[in-house]
C-alpha atoms as a PDB file:
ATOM      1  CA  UNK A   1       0.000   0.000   0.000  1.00  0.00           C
ATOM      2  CA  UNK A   2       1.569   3.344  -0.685  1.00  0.00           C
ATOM      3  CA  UNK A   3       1.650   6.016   0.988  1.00  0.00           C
ATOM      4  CA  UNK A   4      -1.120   8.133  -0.335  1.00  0.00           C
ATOM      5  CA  UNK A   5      -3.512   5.017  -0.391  1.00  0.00           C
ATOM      6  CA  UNK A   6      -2.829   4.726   3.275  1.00  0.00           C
ATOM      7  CA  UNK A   7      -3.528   8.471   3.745  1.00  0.00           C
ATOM      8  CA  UNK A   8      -6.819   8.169   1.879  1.00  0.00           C
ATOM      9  CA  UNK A   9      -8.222   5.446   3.560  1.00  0.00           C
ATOM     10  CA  UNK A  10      -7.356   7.105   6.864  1.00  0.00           C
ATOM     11  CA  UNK A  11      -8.980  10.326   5.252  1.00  0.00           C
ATOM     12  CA  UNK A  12     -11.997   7.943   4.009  1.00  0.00           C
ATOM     13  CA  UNK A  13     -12.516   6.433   7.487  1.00  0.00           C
ATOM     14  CA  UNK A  14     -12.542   9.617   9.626  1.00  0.00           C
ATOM     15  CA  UNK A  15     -14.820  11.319   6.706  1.00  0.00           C
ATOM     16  CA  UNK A  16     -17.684   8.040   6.399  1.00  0.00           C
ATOM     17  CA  UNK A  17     -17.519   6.072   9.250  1.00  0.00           C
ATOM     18  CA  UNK A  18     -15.987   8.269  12.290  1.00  0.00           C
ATOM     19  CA  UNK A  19     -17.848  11.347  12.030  1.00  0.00           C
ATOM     20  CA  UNK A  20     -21.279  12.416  11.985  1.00  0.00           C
ATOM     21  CA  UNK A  21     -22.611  13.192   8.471  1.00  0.00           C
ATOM     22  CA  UNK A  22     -20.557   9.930   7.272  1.00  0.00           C
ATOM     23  CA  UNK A  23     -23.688   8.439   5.605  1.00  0.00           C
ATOM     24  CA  UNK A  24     -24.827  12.042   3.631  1.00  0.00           C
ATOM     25  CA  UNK A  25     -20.732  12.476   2.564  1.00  0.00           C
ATOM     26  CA  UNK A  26     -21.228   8.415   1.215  1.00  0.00           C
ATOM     27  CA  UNK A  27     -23.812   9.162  -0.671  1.00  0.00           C
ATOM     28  CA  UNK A  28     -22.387  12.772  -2.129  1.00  0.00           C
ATOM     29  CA  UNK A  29     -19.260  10.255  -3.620  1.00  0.00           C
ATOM     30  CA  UNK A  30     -21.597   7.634  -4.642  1.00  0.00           C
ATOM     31  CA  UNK A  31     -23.699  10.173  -6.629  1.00  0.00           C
ATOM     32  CA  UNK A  32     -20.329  11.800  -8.456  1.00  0.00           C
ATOM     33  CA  UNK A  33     -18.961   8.943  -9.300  1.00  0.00           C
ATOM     34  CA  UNK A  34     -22.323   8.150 -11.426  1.00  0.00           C
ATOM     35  CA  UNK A  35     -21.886  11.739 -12.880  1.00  0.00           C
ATOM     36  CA  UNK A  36     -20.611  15.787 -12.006  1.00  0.00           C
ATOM     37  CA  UNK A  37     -23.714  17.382 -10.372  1.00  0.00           C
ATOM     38  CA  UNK A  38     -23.519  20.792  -8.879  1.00  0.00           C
ATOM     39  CA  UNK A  39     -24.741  21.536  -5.568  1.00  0.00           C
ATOM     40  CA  UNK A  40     -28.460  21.971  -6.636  1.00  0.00           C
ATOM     41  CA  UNK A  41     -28.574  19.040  -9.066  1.00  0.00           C
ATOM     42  CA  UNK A  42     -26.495  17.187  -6.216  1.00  0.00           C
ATOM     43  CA  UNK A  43     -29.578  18.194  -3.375  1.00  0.00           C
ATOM     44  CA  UNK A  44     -32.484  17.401  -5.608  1.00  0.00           C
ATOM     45  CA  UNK A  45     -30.704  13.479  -6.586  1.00  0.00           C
ATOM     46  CA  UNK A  46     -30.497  12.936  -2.595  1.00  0.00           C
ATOM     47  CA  UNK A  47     -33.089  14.329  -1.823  1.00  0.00           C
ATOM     48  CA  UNK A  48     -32.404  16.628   1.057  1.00  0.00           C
ATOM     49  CA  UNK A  49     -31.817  20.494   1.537  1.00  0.00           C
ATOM     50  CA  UNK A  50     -29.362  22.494  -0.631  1.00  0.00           C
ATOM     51  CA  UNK A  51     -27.216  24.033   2.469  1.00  0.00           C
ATOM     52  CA  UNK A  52     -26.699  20.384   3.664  1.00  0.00           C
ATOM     53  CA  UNK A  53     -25.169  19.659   0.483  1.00  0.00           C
ATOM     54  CA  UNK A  54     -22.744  22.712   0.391  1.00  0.00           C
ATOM     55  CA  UNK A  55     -21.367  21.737   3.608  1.00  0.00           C
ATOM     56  CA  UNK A  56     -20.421  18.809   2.847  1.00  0.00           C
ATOM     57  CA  UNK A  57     -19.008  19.320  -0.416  1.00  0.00           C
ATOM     58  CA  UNK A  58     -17.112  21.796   1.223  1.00  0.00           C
ATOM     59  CA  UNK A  59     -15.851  19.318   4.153  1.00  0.00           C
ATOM     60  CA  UNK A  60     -15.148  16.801   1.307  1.00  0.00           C
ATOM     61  CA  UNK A  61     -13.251  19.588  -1.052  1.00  0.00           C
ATOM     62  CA  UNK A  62     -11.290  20.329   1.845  1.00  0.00           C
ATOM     63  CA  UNK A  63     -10.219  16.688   2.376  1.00  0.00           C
ATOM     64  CA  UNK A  64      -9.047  16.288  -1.499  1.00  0.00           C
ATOM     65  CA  UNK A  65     -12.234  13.723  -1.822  1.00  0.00           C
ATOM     66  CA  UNK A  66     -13.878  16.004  -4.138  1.00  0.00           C
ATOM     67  CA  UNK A  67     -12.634  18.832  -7.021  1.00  0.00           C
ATOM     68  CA  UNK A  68     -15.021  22.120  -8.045  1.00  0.00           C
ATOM     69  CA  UNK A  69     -14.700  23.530 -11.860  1.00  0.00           C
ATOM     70  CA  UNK A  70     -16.748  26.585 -12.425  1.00  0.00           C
ATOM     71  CA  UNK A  71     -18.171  29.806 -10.858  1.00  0.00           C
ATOM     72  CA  UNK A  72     -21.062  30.449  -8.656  1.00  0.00           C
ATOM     73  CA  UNK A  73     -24.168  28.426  -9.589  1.00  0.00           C
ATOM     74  CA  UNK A  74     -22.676  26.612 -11.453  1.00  0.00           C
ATOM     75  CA  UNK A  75     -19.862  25.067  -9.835  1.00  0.00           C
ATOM     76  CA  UNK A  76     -19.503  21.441 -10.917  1.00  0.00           C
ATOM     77  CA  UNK A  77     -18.044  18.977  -8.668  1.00  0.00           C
ATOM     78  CA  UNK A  78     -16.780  15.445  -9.752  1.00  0.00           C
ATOM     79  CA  UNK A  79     -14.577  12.969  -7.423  1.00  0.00           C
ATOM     80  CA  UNK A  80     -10.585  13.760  -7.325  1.00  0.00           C
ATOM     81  CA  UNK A  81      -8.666  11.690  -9.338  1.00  0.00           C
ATOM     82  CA  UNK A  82      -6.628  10.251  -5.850  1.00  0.00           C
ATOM     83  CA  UNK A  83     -10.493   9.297  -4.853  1.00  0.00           C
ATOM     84  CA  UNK A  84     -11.233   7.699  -8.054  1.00  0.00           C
ATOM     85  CA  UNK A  85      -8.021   5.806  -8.689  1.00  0.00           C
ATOM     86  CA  UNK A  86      -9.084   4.696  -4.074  1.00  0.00           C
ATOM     87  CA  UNK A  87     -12.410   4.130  -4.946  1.00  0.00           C
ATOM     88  CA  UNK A  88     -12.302   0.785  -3.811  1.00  0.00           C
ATOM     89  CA  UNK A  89     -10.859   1.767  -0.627  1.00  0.00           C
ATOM     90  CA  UNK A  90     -14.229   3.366   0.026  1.00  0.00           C
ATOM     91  CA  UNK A  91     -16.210   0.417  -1.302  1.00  0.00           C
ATOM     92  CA  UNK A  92     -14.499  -1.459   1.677  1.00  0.00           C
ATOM     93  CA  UNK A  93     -15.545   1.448   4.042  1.00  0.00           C
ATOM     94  CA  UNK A  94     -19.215   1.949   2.660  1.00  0.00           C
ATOM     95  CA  UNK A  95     -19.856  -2.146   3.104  1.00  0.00           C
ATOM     96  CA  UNK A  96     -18.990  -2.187   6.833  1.00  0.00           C
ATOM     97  CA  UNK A  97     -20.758   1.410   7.867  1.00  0.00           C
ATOM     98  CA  UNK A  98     -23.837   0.869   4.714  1.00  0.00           C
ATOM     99  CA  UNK A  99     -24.747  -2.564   6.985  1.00  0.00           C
ATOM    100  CA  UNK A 100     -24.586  -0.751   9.860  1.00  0.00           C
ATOM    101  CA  UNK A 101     -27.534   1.413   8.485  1.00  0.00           C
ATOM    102  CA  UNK A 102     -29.865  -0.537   7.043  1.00  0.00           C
ATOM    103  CA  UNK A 103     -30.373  -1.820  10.734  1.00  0.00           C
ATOM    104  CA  UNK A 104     -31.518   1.316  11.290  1.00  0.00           C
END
């Protein structure tokens, strides 16, 4: 494993399954991985509240997860490539913590 896919699953793990908002952030990658939404297009796919969405695109920006191309409204975010070439490393995550919450 090198060092960078280390890093990333460490990221991965404190960002999905140690924090809350882990299951909303899942979902965010899930959905860009499918296909570049902004933050609207992003809110009305999930289904929840616009502001919800912008902070944690922001949280997942911040953390390299996620990359932003454009200005203002239309901002388009899609998944870095370091998250897509560790997607699986997140597969791994989403199985353990995705189990966890459909005994919910």
């Amino acid at each position: 494993m090198s060092y960078y896919s280390g890093h990333i699953k460490y990221i991965l793990n404190w960002l999905i399954a140690g924090t809350r908002g882990g299951v909303m952030r899942a979902r965010i990658i899930m959905a860009l991985r499918d296909s570049p939404m902004n933050a609207n297009q992003l809110a009305d796919y999930l289904g929840v509240d616009y502001r919800t969405v912008r902070h944690h695109l922001e949280i997942l920006e911040r953390n390299k997860i996620v990359a932003s191309a454009g200005e203002k409204y239309g901002v388009t975010y899609f998944l870095t490539p370091l998250m897509e070439e560790n997607y699986s490393i997140f597969e791994e995550i989403w199985e353990k913590i995705g189990k966890k919450e459909k005994r919910r």
